[in-house]
C-alpha atoms as a PDB file:
ATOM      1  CA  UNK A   1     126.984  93.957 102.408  1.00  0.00           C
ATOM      2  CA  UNK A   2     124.285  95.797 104.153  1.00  0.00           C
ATOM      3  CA  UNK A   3     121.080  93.873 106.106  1.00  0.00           C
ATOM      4  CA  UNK A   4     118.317  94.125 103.116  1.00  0.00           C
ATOM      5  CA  UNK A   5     115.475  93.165 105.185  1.00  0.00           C
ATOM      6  CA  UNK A   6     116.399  96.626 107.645  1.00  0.00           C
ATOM      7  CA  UNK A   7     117.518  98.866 105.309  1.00  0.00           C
ATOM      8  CA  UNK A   8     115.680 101.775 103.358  1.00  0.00           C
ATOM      9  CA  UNK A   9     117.054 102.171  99.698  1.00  0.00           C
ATOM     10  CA  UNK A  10     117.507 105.665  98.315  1.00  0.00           C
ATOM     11  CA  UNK A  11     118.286 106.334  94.261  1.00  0.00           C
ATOM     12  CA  UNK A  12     119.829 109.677  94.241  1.00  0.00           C
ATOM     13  CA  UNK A  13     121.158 111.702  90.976  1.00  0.00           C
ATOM     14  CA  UNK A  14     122.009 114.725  92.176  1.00  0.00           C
ATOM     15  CA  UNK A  15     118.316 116.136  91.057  1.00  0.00           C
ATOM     16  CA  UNK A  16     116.097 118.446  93.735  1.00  0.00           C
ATOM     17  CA  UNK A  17     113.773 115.848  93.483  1.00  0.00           C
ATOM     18  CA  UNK A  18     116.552 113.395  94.681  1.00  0.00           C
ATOM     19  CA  UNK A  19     117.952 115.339  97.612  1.00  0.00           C
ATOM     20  CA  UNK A  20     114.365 116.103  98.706  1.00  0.00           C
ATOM     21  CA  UNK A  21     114.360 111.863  98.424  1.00  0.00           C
ATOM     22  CA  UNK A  22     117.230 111.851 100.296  1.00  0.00           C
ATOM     23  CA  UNK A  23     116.034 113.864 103.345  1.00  0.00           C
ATOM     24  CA  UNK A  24     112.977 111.895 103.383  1.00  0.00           C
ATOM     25  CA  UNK A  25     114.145 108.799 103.506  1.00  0.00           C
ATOM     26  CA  UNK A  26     116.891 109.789 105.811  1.00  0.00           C
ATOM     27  CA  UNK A  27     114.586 110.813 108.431  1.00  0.00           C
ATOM     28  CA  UNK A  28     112.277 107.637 108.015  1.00  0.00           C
ATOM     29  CA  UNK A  29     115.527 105.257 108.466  1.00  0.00           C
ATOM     30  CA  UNK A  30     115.871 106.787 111.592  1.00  0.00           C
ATOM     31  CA  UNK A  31     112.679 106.668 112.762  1.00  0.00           C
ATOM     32  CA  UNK A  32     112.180 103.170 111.984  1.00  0.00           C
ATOM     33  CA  UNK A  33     115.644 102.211 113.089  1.00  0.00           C
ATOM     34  CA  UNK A  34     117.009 101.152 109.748  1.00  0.00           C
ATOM     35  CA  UNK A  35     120.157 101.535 108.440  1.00  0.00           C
ATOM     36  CA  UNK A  36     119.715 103.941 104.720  1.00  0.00           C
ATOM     37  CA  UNK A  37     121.630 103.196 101.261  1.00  0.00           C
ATOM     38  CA  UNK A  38     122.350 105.386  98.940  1.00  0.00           C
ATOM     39  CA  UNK A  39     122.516 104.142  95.387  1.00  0.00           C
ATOM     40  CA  UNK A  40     123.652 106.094  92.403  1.00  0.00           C
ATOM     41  CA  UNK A  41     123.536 104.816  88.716  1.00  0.00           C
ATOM     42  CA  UNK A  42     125.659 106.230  86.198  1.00  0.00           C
ATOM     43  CA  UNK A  43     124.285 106.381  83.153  1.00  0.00           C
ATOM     44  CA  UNK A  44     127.978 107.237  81.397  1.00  0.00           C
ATOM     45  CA  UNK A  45     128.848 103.956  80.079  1.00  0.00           C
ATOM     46  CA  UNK A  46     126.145 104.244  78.231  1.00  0.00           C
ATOM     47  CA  UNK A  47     127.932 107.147  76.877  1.00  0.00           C
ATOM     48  CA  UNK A  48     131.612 106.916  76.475  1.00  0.00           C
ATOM     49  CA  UNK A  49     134.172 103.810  77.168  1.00  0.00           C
ATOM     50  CA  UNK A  50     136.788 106.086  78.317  1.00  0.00           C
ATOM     51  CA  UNK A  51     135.730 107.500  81.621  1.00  0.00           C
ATOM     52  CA  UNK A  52     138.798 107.416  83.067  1.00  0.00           C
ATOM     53  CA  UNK A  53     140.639 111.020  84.668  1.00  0.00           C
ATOM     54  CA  UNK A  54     142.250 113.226  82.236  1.00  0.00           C
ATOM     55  CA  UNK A  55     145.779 113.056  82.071  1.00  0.00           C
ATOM     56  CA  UNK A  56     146.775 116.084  83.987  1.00  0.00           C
ATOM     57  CA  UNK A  57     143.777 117.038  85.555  1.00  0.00           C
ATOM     58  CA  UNK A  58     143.393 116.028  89.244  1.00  0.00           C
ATOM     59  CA  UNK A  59     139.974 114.573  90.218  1.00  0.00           C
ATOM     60  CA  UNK A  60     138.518 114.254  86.596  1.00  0.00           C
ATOM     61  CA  UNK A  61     136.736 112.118  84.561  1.00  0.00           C
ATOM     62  CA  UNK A  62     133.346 110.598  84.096  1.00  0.00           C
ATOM     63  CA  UNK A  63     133.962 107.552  86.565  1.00  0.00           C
ATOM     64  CA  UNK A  64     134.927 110.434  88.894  1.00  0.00           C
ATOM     65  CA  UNK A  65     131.751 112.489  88.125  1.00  0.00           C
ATOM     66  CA  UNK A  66     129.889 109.737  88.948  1.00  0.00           C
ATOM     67  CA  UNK A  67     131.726 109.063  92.314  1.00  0.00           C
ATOM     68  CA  UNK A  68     130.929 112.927  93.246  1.00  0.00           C
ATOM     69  CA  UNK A  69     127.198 112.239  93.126  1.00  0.00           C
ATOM     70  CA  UNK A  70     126.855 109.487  94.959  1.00  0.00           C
ATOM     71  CA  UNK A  71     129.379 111.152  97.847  1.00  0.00           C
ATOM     72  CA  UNK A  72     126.533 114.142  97.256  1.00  0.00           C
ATOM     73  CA  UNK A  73     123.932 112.265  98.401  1.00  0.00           C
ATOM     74  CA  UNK A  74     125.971 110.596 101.073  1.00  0.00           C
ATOM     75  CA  UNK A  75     126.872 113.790 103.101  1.00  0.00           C
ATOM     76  CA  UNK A  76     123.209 114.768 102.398  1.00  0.00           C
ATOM     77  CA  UNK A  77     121.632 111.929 104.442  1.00  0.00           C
ATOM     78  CA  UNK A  78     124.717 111.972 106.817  1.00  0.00           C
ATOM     79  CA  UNK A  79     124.238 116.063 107.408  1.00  0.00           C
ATOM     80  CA  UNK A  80     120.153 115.125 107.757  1.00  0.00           C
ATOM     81  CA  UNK A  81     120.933 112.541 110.431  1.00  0.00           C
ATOM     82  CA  UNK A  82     124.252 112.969 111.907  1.00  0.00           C
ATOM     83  CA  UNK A  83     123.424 109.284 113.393  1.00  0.00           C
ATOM     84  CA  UNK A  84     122.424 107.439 110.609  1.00  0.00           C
ATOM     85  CA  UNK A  85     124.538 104.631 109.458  1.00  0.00           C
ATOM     86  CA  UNK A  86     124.656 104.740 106.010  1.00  0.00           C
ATOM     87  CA  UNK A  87     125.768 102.762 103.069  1.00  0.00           C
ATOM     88  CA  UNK A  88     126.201 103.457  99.382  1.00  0.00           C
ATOM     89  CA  UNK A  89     126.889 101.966  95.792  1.00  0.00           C
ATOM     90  CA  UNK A  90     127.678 103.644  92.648  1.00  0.00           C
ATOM     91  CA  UNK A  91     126.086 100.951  89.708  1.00  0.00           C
ATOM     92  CA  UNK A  92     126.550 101.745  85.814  1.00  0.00           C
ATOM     93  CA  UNK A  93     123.520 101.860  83.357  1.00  0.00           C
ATOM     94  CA  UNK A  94     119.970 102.724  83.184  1.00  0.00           C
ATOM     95  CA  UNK A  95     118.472 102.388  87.088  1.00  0.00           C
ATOM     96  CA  UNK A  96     115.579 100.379  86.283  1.00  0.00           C
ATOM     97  CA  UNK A  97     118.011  97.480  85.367  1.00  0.00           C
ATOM     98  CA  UNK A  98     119.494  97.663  88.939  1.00  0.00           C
ATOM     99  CA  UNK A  99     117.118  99.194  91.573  1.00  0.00           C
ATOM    100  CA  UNK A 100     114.721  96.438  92.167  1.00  0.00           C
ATOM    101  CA  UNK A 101     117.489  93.877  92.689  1.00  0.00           C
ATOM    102  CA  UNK A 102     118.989  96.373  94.592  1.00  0.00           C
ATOM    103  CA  UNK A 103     116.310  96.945  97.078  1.00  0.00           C
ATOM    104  CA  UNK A 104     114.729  93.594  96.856  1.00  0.00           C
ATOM    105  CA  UNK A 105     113.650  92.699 100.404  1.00  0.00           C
ATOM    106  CA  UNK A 106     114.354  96.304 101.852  1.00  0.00           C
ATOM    107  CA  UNK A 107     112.133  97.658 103.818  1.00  0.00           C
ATOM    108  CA  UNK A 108     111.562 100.404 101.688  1.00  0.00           C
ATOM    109  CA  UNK A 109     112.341 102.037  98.188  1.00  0.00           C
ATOM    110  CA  UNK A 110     112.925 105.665  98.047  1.00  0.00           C
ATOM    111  CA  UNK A 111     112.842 108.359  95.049  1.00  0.00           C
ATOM    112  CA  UNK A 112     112.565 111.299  93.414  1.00  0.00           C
ATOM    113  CA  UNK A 113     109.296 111.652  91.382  1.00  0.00           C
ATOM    114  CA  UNK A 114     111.459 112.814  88.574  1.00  0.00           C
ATOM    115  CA  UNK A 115     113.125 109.265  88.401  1.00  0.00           C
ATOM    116  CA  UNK A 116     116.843 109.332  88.010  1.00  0.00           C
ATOM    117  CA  UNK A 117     118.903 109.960  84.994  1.00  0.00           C
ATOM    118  CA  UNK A 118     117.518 112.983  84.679  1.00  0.00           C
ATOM    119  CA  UNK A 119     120.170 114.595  82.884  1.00  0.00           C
ATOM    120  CA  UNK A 120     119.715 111.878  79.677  1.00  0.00           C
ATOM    121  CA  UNK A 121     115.784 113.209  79.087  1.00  0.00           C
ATOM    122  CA  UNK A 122     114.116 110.364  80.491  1.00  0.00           C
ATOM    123  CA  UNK A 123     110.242 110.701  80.916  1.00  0.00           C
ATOM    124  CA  UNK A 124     109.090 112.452  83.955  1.00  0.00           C
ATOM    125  CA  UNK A 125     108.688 109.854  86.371  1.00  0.00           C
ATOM    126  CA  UNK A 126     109.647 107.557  84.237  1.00  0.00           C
ATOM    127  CA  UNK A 127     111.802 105.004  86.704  1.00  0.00           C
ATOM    128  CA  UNK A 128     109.831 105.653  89.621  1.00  0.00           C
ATOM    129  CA  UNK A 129     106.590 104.699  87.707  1.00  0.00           C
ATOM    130  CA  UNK A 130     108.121 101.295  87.113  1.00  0.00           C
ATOM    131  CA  UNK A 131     109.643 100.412  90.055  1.00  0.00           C
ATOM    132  CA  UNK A 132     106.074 100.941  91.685  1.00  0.00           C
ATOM    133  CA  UNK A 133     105.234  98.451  89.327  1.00  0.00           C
ATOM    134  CA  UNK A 134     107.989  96.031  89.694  1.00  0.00           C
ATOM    135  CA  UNK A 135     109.937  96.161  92.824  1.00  0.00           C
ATOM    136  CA  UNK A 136     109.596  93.576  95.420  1.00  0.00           C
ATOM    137  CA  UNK A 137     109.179  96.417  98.276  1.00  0.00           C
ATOM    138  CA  UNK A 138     107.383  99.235  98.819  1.00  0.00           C
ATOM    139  CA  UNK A 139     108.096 101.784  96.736  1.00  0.00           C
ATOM    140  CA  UNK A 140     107.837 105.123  98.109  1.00  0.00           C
ATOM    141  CA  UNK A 141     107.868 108.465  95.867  1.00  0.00           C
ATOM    142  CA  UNK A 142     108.662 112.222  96.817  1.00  0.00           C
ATOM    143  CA  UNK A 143     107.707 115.050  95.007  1.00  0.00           C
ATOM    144  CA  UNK A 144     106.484 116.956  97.665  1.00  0.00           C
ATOM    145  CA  UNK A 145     107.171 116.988 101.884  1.00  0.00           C
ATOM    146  CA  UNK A 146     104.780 120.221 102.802  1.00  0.00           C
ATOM    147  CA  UNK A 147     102.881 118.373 105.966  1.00  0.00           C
ATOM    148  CA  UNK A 148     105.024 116.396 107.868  1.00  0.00           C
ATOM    149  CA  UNK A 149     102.698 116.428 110.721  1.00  0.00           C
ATOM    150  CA  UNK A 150      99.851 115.521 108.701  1.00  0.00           C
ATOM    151  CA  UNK A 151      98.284 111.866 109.468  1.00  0.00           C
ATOM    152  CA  UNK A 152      98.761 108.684 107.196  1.00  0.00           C
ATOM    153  CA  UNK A 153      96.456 108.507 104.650  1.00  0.00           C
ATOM    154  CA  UNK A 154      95.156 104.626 103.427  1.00  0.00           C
ATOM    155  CA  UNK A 155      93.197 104.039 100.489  1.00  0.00           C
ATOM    156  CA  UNK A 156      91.609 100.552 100.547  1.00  0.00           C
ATOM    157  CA  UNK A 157      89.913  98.792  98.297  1.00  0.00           C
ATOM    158  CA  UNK A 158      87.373  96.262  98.603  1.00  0.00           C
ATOM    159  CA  UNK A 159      89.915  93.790  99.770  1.00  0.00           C
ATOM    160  CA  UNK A 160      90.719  95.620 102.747  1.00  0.00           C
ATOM    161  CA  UNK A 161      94.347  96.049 101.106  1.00  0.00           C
ATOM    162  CA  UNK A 162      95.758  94.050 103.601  1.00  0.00           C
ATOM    163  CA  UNK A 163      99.209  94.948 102.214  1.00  0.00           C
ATOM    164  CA  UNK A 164      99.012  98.454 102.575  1.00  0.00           C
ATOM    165  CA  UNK A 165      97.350  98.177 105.702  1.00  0.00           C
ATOM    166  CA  UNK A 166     101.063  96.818 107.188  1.00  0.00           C
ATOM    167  CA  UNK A 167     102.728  99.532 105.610  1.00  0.00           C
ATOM    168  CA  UNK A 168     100.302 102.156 106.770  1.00  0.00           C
ATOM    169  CA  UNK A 169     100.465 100.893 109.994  1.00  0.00           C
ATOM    170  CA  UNK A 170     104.262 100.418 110.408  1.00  0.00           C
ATOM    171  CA  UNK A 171     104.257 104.218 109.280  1.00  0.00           C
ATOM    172  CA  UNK A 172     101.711 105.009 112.007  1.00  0.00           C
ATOM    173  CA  UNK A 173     103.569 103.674 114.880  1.00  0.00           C
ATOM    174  CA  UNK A 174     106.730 104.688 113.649  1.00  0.00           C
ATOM    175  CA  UNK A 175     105.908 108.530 113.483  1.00  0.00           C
ATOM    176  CA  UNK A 176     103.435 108.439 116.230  1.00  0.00           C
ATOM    177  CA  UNK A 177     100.949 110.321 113.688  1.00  0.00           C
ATOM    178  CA  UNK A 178      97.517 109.153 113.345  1.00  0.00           C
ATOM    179  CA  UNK A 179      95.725 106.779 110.709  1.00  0.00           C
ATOM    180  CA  UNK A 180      93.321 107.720 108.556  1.00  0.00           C
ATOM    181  CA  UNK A 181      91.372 104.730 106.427  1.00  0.00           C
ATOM    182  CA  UNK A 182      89.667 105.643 103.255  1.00  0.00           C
ATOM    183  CA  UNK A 183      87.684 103.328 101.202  1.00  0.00           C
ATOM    184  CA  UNK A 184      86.045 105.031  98.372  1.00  0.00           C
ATOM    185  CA  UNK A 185      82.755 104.442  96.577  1.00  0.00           C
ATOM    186  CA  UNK A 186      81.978 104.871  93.310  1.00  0.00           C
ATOM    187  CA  UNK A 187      78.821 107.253  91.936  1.00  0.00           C
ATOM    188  CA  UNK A 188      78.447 108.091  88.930  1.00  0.00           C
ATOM    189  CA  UNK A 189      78.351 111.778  87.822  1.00  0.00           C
ATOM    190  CA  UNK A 190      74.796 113.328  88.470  1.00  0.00           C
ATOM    191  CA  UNK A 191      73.633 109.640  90.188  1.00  0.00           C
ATOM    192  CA  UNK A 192      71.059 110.819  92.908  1.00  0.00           C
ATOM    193  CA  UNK A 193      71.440 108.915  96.323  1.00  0.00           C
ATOM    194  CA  UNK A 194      67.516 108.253  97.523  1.00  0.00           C
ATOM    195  CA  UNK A 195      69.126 106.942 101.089  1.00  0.00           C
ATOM    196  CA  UNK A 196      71.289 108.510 103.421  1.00  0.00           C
ATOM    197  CA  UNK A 197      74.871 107.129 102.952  1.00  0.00           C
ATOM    198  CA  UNK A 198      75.017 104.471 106.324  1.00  0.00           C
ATOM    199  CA  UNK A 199      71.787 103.140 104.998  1.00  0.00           C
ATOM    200  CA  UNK A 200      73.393 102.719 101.597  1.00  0.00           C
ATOM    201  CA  UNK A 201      76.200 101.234 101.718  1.00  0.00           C
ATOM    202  CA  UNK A 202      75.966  98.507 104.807  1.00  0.00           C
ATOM    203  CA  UNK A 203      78.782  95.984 102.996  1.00  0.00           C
ATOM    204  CA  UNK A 204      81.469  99.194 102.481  1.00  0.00           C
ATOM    205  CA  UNK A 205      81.015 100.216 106.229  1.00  0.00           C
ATOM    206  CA  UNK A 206      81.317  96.382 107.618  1.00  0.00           C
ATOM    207  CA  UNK A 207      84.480  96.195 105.338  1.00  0.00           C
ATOM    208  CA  UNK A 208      85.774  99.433 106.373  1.00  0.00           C
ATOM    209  CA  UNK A 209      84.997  98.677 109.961  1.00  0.00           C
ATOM    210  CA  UNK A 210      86.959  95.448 109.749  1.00  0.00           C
ATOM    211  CA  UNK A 211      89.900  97.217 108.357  1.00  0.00           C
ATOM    212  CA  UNK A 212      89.747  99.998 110.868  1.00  0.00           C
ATOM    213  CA  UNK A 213      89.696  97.144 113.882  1.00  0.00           C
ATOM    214  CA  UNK A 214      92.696  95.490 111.968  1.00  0.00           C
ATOM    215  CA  UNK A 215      94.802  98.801 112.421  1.00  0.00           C
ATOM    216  CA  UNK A 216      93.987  99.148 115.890  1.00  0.00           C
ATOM    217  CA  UNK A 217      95.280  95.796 116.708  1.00  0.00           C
ATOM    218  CA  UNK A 218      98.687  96.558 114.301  1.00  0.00           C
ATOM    219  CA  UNK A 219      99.452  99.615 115.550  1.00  0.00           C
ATOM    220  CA  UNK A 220      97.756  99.929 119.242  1.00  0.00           C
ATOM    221  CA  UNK A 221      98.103 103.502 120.828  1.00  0.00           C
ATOM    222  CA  UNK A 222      97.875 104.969 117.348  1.00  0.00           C
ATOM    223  CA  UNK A 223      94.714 107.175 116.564  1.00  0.00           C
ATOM    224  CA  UNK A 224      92.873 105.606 113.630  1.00  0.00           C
ATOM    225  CA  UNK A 225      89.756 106.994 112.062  1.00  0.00           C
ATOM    226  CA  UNK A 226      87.563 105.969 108.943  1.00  0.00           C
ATOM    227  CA  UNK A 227      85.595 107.658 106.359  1.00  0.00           C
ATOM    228  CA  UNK A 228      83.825 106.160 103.251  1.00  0.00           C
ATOM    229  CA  UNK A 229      83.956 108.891 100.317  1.00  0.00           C
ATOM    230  CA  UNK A 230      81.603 108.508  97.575  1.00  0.00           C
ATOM    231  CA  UNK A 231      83.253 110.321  93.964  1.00  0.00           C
ATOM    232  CA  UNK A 232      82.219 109.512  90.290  1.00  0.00           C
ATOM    233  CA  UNK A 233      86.466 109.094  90.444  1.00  0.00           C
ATOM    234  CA  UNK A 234      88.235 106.718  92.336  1.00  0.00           C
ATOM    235  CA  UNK A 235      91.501 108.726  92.246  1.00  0.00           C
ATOM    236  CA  UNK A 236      90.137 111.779  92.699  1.00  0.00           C
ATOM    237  CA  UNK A 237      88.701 111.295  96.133  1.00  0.00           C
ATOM    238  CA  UNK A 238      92.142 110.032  97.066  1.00  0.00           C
ATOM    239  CA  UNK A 239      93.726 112.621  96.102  1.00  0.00           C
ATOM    240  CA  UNK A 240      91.327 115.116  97.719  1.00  0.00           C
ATOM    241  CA  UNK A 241      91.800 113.428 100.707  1.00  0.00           C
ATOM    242  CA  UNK A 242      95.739 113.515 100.499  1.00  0.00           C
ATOM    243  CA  UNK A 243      95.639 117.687 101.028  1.00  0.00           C
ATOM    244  CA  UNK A 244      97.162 117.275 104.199  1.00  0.00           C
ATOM    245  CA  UNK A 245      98.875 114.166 104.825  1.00  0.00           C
ATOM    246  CA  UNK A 246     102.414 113.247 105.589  1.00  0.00           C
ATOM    247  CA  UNK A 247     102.078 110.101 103.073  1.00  0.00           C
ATOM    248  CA  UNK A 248      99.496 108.076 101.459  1.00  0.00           C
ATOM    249  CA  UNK A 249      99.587 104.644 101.015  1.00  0.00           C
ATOM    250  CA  UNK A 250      97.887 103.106  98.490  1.00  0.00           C
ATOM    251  CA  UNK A 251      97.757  99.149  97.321  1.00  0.00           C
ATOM    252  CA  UNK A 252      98.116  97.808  93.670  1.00  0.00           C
ATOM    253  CA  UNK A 253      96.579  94.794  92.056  1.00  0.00           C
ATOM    254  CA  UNK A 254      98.973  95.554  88.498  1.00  0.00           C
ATOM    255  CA  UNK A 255      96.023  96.043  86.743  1.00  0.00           C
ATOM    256  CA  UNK A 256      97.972  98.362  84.379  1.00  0.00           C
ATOM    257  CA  UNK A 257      97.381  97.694  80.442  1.00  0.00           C
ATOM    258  CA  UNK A 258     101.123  96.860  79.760  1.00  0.00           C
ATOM    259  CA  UNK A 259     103.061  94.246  81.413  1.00  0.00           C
ATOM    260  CA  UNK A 260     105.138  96.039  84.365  1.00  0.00           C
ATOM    261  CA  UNK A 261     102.218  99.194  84.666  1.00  0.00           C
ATOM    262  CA  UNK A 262     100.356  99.613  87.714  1.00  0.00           C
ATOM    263  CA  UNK A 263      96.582 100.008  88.342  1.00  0.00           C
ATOM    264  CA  UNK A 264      95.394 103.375  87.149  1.00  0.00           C
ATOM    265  CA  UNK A 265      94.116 104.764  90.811  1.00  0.00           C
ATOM    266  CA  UNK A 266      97.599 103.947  91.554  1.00  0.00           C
ATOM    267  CA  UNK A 267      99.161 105.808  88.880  1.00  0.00           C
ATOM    268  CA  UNK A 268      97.265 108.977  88.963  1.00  0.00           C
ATOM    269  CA  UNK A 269      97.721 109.190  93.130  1.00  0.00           C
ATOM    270  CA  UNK A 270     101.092 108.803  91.973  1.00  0.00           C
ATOM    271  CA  UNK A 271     100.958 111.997  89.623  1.00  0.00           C
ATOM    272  CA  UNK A 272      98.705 114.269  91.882  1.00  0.00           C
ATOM    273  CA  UNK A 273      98.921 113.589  95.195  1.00  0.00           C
ATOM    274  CA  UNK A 274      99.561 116.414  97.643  1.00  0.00           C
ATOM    275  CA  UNK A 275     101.880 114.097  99.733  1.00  0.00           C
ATOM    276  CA  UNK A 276     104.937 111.798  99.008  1.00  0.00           C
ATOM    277  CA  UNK A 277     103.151 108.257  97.817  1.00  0.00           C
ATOM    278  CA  UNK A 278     103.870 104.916  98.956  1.00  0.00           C
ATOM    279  CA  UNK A 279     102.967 101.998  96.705  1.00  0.00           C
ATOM    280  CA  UNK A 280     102.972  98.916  98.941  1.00  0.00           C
ATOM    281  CA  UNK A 281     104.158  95.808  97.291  1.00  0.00           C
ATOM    282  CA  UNK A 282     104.671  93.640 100.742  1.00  0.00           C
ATOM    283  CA  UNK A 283     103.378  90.441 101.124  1.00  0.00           C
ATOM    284  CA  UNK A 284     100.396  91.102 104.045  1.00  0.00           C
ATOM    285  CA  UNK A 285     101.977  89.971 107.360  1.00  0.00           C
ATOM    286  CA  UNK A 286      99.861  89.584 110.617  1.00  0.00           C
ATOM    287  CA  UNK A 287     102.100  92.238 112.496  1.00  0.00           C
ATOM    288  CA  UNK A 288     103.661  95.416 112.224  1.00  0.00           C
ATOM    289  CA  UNK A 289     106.742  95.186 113.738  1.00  0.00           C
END
């Protein structure tokens, strides 16, 4: 059994979208001197009751198949980070019946936007939408790696997002990159602003320059920065603002209209950013490492 509480968890199905998961979350282990496991779900039992070799062949069968991919993904992270000590499990049936309890109390939560179980025609993002919305860690989704240099982006709301602040911050000090807090206000389309914006908005900049002072405290030595953005879209300014970031981090209150959804800022980051996404699901702390 592996150490939960310093381990990142990795689903991996033998997808692009998984190995690109797989690299990620490889390098972030590392970084943040966790150990990484690699979790595969087969989705054949679903399937057939005889996955056993076939008499005759050597290194058949579906049980075998199965084995393969997780190995994959294995010698993936192990070829990414010839130091990583990593750990792996091959679990049978649909992966949103075993990756939260899986990764419950891991640091992190790693996956492909595609989800896994690709091959079986499972929504786009199907399992990676709900473990954002169920997990009991941070859930952290990669569709896309193209600015690893890029700062942290944080979206807060009016809470502050004390949550995501931790995570953002743990990523901060981690990398070395710098912070950069968002809080975004709302204008309608074609609303006319008859003051300049620091005259407008005195309660957003206090909150904002709470949360930046937070962050400086978390993660001291790491650039941080603030802006308040003012969009008729709450998403869409995120996402804007995501053009060039390593990761954004963004908080969610489940405000989803089914049971087991999250909010909708969260979901559409989640479908447009121009970054890999972390959803933070930790429990606020008062430190970052």
């Amino acid at each position: 059994m592996t150490n939960a509480s310093n381990t990142i968890v990795v689903g991996f199905d033998g997808s692009e979208e998984a190995h690109r998961a797989v690299q990620w979350a490889a390098k972030h282990a590392i970084l943040r001197n966790c150990s990484l496991h690699v979790v595969h779900c087969s989705l054949w039992v679903l399937l057939s009751h005889n996955r056993g070799p076939v008499p005759g062949v050597a290194d058949s069968g579906l049980e075998r198949a199965a084995q393969k991919v997780l190995e994959e993904g294995v010698v993936l992270a192990k070829e990414t980070v010839p130091d990583l000590e990593v750990h792996s499990t091959l679990l049978h049936g649909m992966p949103r019946d075993h990756l939260a309890h899986v990764s419950a109390g891991a640091q992190m939560l790693v996956l492909g936007s595609r989800g896994l179980g690709g091959f079986m025609g499972l929504l786009v993002g199907s399992v990676s939408l709900e473990m954002a919305a169920t997990a009991e860690c941070p859930v952290a989704v990669i569709r896309a790696d193209d600015h690893p240099e890029g700062p942290v982006l944080l979206a807060v709301d009016d809470s502050g997002s004390p949550a995501a602040l931790d995570d953002a911050c743990l990523f901060a000090a981690a990398t070395g990159a710098e912070l950069r807090i968002v809080h975004v206000l709302h204008e309608p389309e074609g609303y006319r602003r008859l003051r300049e914006p620091v005259e407008s908005y005195p309660d957003a900049e206090a909150m904002l320059d709470a949360v930046l002072s937070r962050a400086r405290h978390k993660a001291p030595g790491i650039t941080v920065s603030g802006e308040l953005l003012v969009d008729a879209s709450f998403s869409r300014a995120v996402v804007k603002a995501s053009q060039a970031a390593r990761i954004t981090v963004v908080g969610t209150k489940g405000h989803g209209l089914i049971k087991g959804t999250i909010g909708s800022t969260a979901h559409a980051v989640l479908h447009h950013a121009h970054s890999p996404v972390l959803v933070s699901r930790r429990t606020a702390t008062s430190k970052v490492m």
